[in-house]
Protein backbone atom coordinates (compact mmCIF):
# COMPACT_ATOMS: atom_id res chain seq x y z
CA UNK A 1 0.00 0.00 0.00
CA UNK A 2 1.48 2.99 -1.26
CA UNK A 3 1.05 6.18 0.65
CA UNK A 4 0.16 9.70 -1.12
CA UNK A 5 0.23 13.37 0.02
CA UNK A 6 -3.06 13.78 1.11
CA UNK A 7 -2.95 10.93 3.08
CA UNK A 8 0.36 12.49 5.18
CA UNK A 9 -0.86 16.06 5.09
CA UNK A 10 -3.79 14.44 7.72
CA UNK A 11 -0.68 12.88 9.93
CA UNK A 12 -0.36 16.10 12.36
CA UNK A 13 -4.29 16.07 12.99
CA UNK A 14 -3.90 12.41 13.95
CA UNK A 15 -0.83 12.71 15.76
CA UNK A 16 -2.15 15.36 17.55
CA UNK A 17 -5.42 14.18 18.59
CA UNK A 18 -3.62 10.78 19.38
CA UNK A 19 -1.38 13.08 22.19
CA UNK A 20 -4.11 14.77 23.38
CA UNK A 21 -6.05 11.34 24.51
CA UNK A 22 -2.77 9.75 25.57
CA UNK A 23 -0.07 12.48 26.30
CA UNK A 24 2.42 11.59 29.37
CA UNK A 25 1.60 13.39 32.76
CA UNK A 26 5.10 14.59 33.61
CA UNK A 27 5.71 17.69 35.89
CA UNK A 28 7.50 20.30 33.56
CA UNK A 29 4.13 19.79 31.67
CA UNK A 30 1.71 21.02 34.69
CA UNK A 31 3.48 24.28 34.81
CA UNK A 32 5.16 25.14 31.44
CA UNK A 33 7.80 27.91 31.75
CA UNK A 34 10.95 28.75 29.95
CA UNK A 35 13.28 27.79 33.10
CA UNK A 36 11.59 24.22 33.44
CA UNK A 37 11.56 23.55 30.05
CA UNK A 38 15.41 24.11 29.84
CA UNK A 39 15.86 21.87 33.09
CA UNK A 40 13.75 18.91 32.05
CA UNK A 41 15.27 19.15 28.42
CA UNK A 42 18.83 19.18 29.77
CA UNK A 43 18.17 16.55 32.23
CA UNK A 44 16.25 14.50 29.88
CA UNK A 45 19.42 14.19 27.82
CA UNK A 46 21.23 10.68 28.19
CA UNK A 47 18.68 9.57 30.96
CA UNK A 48 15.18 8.16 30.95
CA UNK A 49 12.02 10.13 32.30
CA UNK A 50 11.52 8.02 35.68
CA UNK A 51 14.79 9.02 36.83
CA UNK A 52 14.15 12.83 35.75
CA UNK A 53 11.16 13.30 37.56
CA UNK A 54 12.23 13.32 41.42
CA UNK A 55 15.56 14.81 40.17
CA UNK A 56 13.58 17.71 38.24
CA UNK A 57 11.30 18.49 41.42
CA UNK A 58 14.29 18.84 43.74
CA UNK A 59 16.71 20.55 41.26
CA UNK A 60 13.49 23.63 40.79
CA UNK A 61 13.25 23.40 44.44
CA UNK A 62 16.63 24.23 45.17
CA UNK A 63 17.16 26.54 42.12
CA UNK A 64 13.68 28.05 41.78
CA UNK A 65 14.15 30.44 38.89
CA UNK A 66 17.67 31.75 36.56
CA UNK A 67 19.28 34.33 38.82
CA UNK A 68 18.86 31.92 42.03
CA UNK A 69 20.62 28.92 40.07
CA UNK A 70 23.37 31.80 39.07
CA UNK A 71 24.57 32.63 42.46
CA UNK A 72 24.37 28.95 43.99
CA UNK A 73 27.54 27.26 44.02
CA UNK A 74 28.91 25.19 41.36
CA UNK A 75 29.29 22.30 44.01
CA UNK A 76 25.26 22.99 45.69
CA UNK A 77 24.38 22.45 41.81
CA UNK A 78 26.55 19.23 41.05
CA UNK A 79 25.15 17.81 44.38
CA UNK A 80 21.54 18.53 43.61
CA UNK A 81 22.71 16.72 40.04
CA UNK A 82 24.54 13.86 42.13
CA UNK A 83 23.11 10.53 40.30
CA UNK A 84 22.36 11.86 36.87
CA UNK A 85 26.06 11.47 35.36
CA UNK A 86 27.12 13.44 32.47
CA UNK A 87 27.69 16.60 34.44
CA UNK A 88 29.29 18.78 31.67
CA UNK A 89 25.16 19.01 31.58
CA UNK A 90 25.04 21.04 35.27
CA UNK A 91 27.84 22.71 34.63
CA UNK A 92 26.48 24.20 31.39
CA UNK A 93 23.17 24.99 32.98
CA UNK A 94 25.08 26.67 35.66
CA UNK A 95 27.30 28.90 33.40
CA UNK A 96 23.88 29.49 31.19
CA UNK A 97 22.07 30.51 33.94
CA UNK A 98 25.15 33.14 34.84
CA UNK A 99 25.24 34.63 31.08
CA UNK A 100 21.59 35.10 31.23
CA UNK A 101 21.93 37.25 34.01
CA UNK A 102 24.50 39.03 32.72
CA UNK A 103 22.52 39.56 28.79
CA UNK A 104 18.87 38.45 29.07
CA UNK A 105 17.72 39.74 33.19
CA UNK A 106 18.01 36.51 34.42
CA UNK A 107 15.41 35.24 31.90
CA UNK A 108 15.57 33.13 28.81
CA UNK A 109 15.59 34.57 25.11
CA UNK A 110 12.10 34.07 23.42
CA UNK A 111 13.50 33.13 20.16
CA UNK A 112 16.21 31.06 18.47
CA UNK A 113 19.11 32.90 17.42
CA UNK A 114 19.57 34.23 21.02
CA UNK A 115 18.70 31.09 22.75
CA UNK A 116 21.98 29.32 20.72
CA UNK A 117 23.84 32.03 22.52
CA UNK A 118 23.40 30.68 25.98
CA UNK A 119 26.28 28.21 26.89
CA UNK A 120 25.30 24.60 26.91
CA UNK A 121 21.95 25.19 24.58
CA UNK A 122 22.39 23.72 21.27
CA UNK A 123 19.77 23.33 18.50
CA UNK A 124 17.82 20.66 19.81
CA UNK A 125 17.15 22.64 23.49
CA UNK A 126 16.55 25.56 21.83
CA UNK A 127 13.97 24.15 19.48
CA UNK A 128 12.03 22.62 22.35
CA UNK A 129 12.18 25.63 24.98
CA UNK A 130 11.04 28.24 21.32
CA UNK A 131 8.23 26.04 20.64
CA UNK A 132 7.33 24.47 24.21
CA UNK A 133 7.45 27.56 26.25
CA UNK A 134 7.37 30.32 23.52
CA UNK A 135 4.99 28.78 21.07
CA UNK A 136 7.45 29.31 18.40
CA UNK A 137 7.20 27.33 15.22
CA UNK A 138 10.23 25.35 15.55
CA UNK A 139 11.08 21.96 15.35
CA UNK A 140 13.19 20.06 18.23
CA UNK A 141 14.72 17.01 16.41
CA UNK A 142 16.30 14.07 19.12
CA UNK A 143 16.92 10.81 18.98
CA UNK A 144 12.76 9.91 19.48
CA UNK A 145 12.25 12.16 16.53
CA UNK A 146 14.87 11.09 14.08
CA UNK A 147 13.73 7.65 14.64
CA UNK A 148 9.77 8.31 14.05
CA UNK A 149 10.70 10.15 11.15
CA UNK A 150 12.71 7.52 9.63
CA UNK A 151 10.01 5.11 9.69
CA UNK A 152 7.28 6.64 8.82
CA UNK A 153 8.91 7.80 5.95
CA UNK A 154 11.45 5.25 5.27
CA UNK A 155 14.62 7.13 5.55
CA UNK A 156 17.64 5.50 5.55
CA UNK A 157 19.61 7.19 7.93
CA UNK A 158 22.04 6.93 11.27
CA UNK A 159 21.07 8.89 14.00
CA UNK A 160 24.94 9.69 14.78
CA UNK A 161 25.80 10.56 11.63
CA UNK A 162 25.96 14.77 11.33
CA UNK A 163 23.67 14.37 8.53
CA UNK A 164 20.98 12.92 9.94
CA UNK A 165 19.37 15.47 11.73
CA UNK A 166 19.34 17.98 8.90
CA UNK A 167 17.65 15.69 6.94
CA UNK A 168 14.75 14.96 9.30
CA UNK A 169 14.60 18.33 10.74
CA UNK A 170 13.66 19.47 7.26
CA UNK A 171 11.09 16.95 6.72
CA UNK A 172 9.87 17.65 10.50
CA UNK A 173 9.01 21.20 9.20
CA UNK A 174 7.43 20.55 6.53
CA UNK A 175 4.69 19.03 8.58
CA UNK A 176 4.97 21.19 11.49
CA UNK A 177 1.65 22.59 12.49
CA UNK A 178 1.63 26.35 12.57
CA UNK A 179 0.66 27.25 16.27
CA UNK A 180 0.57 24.19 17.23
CA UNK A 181 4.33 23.35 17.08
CA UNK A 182 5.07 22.67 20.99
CA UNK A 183 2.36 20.06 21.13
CA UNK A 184 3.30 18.23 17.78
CA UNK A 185 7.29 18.20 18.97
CA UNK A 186 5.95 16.30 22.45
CA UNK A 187 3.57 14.42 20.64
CA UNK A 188 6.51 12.85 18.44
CA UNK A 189 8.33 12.73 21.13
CA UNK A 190 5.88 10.82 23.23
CA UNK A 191 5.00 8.56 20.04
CA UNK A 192 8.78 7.79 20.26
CA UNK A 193 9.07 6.89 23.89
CA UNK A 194 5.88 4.52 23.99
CA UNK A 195 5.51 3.08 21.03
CA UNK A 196 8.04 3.54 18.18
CA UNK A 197 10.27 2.59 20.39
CA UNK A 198 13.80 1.54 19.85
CA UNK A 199 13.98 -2.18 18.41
CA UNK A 200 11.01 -3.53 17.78
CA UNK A 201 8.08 -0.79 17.87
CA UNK A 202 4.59 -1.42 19.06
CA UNK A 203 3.15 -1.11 15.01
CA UNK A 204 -0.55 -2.24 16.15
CA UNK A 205 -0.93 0.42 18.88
CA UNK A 206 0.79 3.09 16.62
CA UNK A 207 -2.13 6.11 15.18
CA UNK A 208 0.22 6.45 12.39
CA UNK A 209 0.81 2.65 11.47
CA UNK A 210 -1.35 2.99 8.18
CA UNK A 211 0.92 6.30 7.02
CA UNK A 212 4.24 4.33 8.06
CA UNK A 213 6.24 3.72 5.28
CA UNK A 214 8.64 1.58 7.05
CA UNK A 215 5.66 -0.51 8.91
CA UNK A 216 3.97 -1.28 5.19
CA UNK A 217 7.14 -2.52 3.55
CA UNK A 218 7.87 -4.39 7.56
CA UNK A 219 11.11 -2.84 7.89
CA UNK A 220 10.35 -0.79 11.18
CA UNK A 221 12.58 -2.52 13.20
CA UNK A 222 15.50 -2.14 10.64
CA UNK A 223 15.21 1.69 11.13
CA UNK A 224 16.55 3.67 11.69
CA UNK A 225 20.02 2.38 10.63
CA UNK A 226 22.03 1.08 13.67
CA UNK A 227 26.17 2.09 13.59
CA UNK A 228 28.24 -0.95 14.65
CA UNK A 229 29.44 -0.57 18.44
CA UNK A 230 33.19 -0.02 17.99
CA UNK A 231 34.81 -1.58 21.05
CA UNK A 232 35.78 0.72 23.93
CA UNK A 233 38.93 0.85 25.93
CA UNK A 234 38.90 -0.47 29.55
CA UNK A 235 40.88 2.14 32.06
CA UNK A 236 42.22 0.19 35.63
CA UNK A 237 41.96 2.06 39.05
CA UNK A 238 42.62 1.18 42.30
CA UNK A 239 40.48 3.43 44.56
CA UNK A 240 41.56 4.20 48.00
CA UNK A 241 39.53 5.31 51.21
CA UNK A 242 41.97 7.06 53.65
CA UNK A 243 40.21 7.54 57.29
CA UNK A 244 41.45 8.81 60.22
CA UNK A 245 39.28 9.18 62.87
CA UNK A 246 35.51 10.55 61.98
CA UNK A 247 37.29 11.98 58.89
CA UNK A 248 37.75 11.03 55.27
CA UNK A 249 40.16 12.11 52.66
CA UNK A 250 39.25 13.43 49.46
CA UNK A 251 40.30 15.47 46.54
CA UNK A 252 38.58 17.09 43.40
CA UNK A 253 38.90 15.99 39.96
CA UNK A 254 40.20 18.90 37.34
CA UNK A 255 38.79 21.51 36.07
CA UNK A 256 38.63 19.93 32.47
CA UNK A 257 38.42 16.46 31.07
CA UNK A 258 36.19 13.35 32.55
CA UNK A 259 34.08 14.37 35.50
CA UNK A 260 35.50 17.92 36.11
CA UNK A 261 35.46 19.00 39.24
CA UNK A 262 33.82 16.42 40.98
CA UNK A 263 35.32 15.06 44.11
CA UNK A 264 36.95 11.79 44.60
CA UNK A 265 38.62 9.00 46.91
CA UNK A 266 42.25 8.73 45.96
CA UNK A 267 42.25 6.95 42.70
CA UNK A 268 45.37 5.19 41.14
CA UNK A 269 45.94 3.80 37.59
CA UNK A 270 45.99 0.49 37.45
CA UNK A 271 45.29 -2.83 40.10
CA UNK A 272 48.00 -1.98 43.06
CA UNK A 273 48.81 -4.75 45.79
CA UNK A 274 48.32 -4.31 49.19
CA UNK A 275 51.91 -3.77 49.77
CA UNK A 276 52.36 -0.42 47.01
CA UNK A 277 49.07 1.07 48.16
CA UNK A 278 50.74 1.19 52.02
CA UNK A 279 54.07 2.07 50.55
CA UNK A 280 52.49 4.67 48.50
CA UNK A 281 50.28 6.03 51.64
CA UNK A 282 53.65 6.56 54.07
CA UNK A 283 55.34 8.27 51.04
CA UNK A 284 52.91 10.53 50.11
CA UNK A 285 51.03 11.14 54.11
CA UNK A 286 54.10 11.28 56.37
CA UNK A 287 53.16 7.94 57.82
CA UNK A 288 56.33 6.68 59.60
CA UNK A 289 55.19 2.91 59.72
CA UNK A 290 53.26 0.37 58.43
CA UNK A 291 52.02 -0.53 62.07
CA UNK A 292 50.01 2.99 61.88
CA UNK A 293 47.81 1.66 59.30
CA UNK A 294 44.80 -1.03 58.87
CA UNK A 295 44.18 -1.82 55.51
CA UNK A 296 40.95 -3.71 54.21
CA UNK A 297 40.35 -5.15 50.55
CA UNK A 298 37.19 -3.47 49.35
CA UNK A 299 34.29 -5.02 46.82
CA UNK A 300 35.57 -4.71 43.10
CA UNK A 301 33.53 -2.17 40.57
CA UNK A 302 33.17 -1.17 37.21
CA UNK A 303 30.97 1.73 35.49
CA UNK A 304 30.62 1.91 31.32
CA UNK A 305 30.77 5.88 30.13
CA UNK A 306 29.73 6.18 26.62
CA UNK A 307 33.33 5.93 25.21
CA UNK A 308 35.03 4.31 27.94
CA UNK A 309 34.90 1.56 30.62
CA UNK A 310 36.58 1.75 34.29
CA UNK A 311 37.86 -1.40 36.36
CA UNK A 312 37.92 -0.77 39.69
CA UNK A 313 39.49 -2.73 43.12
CA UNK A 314 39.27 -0.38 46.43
CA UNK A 315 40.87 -0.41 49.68
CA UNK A 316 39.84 1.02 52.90
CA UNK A 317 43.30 2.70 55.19
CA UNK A 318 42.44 3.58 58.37
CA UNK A 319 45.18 5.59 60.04
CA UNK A 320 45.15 4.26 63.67
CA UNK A 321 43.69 6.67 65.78
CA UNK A 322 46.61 6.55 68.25
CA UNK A 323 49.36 7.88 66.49
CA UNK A 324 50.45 11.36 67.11
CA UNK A 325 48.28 13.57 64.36
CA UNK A 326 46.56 13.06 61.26
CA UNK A 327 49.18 13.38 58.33
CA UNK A 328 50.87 17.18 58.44
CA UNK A 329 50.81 16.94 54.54
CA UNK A 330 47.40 17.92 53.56
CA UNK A 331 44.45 20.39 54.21
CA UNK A 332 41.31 20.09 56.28
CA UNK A 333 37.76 20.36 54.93
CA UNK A 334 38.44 22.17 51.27
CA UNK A 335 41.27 23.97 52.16
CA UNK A 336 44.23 24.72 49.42
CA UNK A 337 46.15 21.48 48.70
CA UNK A 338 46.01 18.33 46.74
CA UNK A 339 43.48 16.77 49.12
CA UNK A 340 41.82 17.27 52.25
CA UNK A 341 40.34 15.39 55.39
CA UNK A 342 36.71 16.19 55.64
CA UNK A 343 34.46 15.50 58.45
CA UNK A 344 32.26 12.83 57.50
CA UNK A 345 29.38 15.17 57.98
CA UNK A 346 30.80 17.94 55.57
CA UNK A 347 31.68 15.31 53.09
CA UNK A 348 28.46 14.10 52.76
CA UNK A 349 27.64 17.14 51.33
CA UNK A 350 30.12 17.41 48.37
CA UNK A 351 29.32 15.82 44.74
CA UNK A 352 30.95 12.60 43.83
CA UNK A 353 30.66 10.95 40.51
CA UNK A 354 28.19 7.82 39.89
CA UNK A 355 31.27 5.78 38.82
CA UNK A 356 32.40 5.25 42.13
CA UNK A 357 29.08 5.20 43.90
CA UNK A 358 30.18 1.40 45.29
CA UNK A 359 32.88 3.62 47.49
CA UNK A 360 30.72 6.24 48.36
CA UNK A 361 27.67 4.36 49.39
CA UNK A 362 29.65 2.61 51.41
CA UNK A 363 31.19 5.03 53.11
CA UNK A 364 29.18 8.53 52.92
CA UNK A 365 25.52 6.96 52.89
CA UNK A 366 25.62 4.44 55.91
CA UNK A 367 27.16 6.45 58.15
């Protein structure tokens, strides 16, 4: 069955009355405004909606509008973001929310040209926020789109490659509905996430599955084309807890790079023995002897990023409590240095990656 114009020119109608029967209760939704739009689209990235929700109520709560999330502190934002991952995400909303201040009053641009000005908004975010919050006619193209779009009209495309999102974009407007742009962008979207879902879509429960090109000639689940999974390299770390008393020791990641700026145990490339991880410790903490220190193997861990994997072994050092000081060589609770011994109370309050939440589970939530 071969499908014409006038047939497709009817798909936004049918979309749209399919979204507005069966359209996802989600709170950014209940109250639309530009500031929760921008949230819930930058959280939304790389994680799934159940996980957003509690996440999204907090992060408003503690950030309630632009020029409140300005003048927080980077490391109040990463630890409302604590459990989300890819924080380049809360760092950009952070640093947009500062340059709106500075060029907008603390409020976000109404159309597109200036939204693509604010750091960490890219086409996508600014499409949805324009059209979502605005009422703009603009499209807001993701990976739920790109993969409608390529089945219902049989487009042989891979969402990664650059090309790929031109391409649909520009069919996406052709069929964009004028003032009614927002609603058509979530209804895709929603189509996307429920039924034409990654894999093998849900064809029989699909309003569009007598327009889908891909569904007639039963290729849906071919499309849209899938990239072959290069393999990715494995990284080794031995990750060590240092105590001393009713403190812990801990030190911040760089300012650039692979979890910037978040804190960390000690962590040391590759699998170290028992032996160079207390040889290493009276080096490096003024320890005079081994006798000062108990050391315990901890559980082994490993966390996947999306181009790399980390091995993990831990130990826990416990500097005994009767020798004469805690180590002379480092800080106390954020002070200049390398590292510092936090309280465990104060630590608890400082952002740690998800990659090592098998350390800091054990260690920061239990106590």
């Amino acid at each position: 069955m071969e499908v014409n114009n006038k047939m497709l020119d009817k798909m936004p109608e049918i979309l749209l009355d399919w979204f507005y029967e069966n359209r996802r209760e989600l709170p950014w939704r209940q109250n639309r405004t530009p500031y929760g739009t921008w949230v819930s689209e930058t959280m939304l990235q790389q994680t799934r909606v159940g996980t957003v929700i509690s996440y999204y109520s907090r992060f408003l709560g503690l950030f309630p509008d632009i020029p409140c999330l300005a003048a927080a502190r980077q490391e109040d934002v990463y630890k409302a973001w604590e459990g989300l991952g890819y924080y380049s995400r809360a760092r950009n909303l952070h640093k947009g929310a500062a340059f709106c201040v500075e060029h907008f009053d603390g409020k976000l641009p109404p159309n597109m040209n200036e939204l693509l000005l604010v750091p960490g908004i890219g086409p996508y975010t600014a499409g949805a926020i324009a059209s979502l919050a605005f009422g703009k006619n603009e499209t807001a193209v993701d990976g739920n789109v790109i993969r409608v779009f390529s089945r219902l009209f049989a487009i042989f495309v891979c969402p990664t490659d650059t090309l790929a999102k031109n391409e649909i974009s520009s069919v996406v407007r052709e069929y964009l509905p004028v003032g009614q742009a927002g609603d058509f962008n979530e209804a895709v979207m929603d189509l996307g996430a429920t039924i034409c879902s990654p894999g093998i879509p849900h064809c029989k429960n699909c309003p569009l599955s007598l327009l889908c090109q891909a569904n007639l000639l039963d290729i849906a689940s071919k499309l849209p084309l899938k990239r072959v999974k290069k393999d990715i390299p494995t990284l080794t770390y031995t990750i060590v807890v240092l105590t001393y008393k009713d403190e812990i020791f801990i030190s911040r990641r760089p300012s650039y790079g692979l979890l910037a700026n978040l804190n960390e145990f000690i962590s040391l490339p590759g699998f170290l023995s028992e032996k160079e991880i207390l040889d290493w410790i009276m080096r490096d903490f003024a320890v005079t002897q081994t006798s000062d220190l108990v050391i315990t193997r901890l559980e082994n861990s490993s966390h996947v990023f999306s181009h790399l994997r980390w091995e993990m072994i831990g130990y826990h050092v416990q500097i005994k409590e009767n020798t004469a000081s805690s180590p002379p060589s480092y800080f106390r609770d954020g002070e200049a240095g390398m590292g510092s011994f936090y309280q465990l109370e104060n630590a608890k309050k400082l952002a740690f990656p998800s990659a090592i939440k098998t350390y800091t589970g054990s260690f920061l939530l239990s106590k």
